[in-house]
C-alpha atoms as a PDB file:
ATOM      1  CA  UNK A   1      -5.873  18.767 -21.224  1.00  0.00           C
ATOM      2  CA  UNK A   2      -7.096  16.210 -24.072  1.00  0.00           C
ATOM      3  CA  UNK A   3      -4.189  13.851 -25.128  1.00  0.00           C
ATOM      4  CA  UNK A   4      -4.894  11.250 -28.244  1.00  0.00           C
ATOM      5  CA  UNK A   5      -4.963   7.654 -26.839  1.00  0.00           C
ATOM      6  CA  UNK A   6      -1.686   6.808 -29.040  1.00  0.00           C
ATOM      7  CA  UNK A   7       0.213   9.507 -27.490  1.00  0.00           C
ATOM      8  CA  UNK A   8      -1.185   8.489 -23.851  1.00  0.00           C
ATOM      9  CA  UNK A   9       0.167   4.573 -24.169  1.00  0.00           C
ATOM     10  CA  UNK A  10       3.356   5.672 -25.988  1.00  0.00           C
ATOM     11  CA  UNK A  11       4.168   7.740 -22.286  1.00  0.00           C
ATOM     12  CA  UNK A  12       3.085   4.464 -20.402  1.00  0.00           C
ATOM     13  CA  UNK A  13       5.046   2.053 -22.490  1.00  0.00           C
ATOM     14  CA  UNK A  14       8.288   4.662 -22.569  1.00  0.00           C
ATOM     15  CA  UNK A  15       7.599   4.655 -18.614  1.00  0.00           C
ATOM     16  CA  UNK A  16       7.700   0.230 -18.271  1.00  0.00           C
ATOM     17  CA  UNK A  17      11.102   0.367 -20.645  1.00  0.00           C
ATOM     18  CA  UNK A  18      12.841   2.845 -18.927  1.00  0.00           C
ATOM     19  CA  UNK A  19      12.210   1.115 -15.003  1.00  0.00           C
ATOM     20  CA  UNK A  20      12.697  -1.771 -16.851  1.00  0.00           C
ATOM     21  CA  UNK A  21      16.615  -0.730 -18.041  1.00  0.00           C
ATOM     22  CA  UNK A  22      16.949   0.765 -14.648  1.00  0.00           C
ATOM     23  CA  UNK A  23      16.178  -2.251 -12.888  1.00  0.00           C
ATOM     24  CA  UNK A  24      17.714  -4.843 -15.404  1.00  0.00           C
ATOM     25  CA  UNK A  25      20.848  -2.756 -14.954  1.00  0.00           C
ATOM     26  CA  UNK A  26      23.219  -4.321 -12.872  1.00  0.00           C
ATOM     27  CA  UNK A  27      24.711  -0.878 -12.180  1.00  0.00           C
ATOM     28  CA  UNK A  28      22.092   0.257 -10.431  1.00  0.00           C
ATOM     29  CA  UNK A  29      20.031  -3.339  -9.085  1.00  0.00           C
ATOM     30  CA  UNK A  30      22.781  -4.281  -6.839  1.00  0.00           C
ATOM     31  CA  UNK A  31      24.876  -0.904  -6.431  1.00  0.00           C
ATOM     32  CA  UNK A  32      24.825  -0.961  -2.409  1.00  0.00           C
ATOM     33  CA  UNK A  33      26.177  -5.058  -2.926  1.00  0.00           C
ATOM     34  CA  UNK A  34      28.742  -3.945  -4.754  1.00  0.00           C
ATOM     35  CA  UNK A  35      30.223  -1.101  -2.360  1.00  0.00           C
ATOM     36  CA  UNK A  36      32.933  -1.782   0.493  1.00  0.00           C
ATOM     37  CA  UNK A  37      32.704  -1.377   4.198  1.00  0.00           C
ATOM     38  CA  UNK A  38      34.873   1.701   5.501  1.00  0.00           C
ATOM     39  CA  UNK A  39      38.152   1.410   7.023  1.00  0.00           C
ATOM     40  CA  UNK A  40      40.160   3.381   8.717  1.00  0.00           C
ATOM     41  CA  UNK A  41      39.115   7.027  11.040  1.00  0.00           C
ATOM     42  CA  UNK A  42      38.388   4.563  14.192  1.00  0.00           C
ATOM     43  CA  UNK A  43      37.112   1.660  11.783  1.00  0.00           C
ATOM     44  CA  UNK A  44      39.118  -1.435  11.059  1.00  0.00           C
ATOM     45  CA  UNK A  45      38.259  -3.870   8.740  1.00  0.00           C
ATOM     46  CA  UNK A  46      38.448  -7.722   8.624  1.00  0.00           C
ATOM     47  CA  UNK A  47      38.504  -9.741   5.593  1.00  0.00           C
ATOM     48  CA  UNK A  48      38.632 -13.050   6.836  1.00  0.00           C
ATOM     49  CA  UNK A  49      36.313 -15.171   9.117  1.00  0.00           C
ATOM     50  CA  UNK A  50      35.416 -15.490  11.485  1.00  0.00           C
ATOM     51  CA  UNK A  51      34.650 -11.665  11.195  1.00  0.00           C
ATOM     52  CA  UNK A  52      35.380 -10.304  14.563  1.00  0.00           C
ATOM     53  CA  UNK A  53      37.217  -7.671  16.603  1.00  0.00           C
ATOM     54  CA  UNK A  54      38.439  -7.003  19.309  1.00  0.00           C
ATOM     55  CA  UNK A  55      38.757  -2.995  20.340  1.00  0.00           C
ATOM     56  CA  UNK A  56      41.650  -1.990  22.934  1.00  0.00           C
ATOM     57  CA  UNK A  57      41.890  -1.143  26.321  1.00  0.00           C
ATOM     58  CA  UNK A  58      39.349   1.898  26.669  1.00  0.00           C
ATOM     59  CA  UNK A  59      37.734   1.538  23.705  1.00  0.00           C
ATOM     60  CA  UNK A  60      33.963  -0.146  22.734  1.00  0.00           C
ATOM     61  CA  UNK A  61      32.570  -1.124  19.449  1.00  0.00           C
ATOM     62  CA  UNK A  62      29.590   1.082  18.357  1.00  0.00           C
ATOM     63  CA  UNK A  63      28.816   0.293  14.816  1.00  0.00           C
ATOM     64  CA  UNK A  64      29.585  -2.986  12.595  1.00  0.00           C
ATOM     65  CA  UNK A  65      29.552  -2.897   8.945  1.00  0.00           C
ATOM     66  CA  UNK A  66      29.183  -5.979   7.337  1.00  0.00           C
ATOM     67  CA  UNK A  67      29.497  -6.904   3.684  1.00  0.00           C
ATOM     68  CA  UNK A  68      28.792 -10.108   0.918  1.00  0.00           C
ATOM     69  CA  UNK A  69      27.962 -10.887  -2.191  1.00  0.00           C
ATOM     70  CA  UNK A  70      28.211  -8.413  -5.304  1.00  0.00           C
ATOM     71  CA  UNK A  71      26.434  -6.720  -8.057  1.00  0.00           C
ATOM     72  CA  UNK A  72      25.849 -10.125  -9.730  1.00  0.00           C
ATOM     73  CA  UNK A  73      24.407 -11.614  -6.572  1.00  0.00           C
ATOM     74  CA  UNK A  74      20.610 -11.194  -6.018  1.00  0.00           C
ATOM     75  CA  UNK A  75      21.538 -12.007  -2.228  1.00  0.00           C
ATOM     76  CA  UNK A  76      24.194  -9.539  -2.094  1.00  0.00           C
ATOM     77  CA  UNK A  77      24.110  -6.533   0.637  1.00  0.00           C
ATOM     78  CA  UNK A  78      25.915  -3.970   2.349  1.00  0.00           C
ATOM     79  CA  UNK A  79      24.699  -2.969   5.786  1.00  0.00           C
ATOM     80  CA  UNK A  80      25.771  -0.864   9.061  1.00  0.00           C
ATOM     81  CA  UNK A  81      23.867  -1.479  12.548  1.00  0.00           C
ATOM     82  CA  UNK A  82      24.320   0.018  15.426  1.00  0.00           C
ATOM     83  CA  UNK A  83      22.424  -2.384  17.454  1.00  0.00           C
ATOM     84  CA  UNK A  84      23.221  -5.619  18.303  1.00  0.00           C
ATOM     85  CA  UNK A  85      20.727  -9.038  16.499  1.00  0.00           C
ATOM     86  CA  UNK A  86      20.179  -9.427  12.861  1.00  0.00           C
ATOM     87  CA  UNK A  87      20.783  -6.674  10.567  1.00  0.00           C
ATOM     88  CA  UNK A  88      20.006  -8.142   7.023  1.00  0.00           C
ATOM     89  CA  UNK A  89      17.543 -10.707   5.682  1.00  0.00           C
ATOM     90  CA  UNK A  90      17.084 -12.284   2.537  1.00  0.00           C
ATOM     91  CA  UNK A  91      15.066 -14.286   0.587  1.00  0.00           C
ATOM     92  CA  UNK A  92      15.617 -15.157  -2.714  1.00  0.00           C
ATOM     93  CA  UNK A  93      14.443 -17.333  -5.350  1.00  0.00           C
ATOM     94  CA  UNK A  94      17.315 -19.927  -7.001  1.00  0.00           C
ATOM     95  CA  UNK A  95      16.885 -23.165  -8.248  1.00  0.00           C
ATOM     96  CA  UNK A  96      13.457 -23.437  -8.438  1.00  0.00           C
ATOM     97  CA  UNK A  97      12.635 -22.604  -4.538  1.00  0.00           C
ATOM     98  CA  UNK A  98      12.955 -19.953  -2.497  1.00  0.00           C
ATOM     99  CA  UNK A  99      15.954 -19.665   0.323  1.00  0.00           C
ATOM    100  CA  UNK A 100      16.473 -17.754   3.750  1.00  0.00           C
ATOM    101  CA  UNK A 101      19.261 -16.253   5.786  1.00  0.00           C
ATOM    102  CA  UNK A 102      20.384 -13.809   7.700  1.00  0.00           C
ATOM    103  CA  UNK A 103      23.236 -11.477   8.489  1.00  0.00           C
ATOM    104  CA  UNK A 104      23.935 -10.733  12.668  1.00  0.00           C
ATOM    105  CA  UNK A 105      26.024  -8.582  14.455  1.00  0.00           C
ATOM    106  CA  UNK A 106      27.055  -9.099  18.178  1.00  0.00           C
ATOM    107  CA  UNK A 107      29.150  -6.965  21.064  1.00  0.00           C
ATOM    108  CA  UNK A 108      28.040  -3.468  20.014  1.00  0.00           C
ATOM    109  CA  UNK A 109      28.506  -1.803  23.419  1.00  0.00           C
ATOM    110  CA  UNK A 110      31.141  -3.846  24.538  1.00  0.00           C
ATOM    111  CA  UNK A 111      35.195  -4.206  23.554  1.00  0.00           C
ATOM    112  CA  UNK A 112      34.232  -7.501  21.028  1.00  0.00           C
ATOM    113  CA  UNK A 113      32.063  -7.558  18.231  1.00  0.00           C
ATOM    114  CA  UNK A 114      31.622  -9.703  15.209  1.00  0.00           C
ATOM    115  CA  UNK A 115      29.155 -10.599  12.467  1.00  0.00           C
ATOM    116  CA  UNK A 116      28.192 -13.732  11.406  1.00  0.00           C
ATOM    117  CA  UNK A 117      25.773 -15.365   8.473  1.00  0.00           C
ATOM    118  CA  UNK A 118      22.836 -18.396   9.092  1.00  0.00           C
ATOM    119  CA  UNK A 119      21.259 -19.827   6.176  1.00  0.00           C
ATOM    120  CA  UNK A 120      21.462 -19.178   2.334  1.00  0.00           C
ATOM    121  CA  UNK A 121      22.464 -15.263   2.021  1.00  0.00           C
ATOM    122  CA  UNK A 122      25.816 -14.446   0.380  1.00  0.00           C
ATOM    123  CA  UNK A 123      28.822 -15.415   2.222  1.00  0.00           C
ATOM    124  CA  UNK A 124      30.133 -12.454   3.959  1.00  0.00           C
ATOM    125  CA  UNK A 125      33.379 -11.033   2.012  1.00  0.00           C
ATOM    126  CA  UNK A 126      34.443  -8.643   4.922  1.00  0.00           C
ATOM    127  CA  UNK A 127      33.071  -6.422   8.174  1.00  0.00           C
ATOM    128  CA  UNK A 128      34.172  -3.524   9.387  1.00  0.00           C
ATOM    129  CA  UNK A 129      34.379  -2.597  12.953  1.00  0.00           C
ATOM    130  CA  UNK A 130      34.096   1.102  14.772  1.00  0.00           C
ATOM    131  CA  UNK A 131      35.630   1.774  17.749  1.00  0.00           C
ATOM    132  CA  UNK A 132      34.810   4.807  19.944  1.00  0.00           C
ATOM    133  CA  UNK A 133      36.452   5.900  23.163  1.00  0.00           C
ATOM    134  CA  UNK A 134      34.691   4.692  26.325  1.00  0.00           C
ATOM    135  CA  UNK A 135      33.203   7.982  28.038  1.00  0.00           C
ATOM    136  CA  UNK A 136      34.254   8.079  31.806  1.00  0.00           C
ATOM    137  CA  UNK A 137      32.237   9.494  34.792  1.00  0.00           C
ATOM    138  CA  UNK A 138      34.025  10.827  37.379  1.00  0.00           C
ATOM    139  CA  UNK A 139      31.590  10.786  40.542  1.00  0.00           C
ATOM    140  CA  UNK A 140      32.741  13.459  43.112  1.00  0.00           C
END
């Protein structure tokens, strides 16, 4: 296949605009930021701090979603963990040096968990807790 050299760097340049627009668009950059945590079938959601729940009698938390910042935020995520420790980092560059944070989670596996933020991320807006009945073993 023999292409002409103009025709070759028109495709490349066509290529860096259109990841460019893409990336530049704040549609797309932030979209997961911008999204909600779920509520309700066995989640509950919490919108004020200090992010926490408590699940009742015969139930355990198994999965936290946690949620900050928006599409105009270039610390802004969305994020579900299943484990308990931190479950988002970021590191951004603002005022002319770079900041750190993170975004935990604690109590999956037990009847309490919550979600809390160290450092310079986005605030968190809301978490969302699910609940899932505790699985009994009847020894005979």
């Amino acid at each position: 296949m023999n292409i002409n050299k103009f025709t070759f760097y028109s495709l490349i340049l066509a290529s860096i605009i259109g990841a460019t627009f893409f990336a530049l668009n704040s549609n797309n950059k932030f979209a997961l930021a911008s999204d909600t945590c779920p509520q309700g079938n066995g989640w509950t959601k919490d919108e004020s701090p200090p992010f926490s729940h408590l699940a009742p009698a015969g139930y355990i938390i198994d999965q936290i979603c946690v949620k900050g910042g928006n599409s105009q935020n270039q610390n802004g995520y969305i994020f579900t963990a299943n484990t308990n420790g931190v479950g988002h980092t970021c590191h951004f560059y603002q005022g002319n040096r770079w900041r750190n944070g993170s975004v935990s989670v604690t109590g999956i596996g037990t009847n309490q968990g919550s979600a809390s933020m160290a450092g310079e991320c986005a605030a968190i807006s809301h978490a969302s807790f699910h609940k899932t009945l505790i699985q009994h073993l009847h020894l005979v």
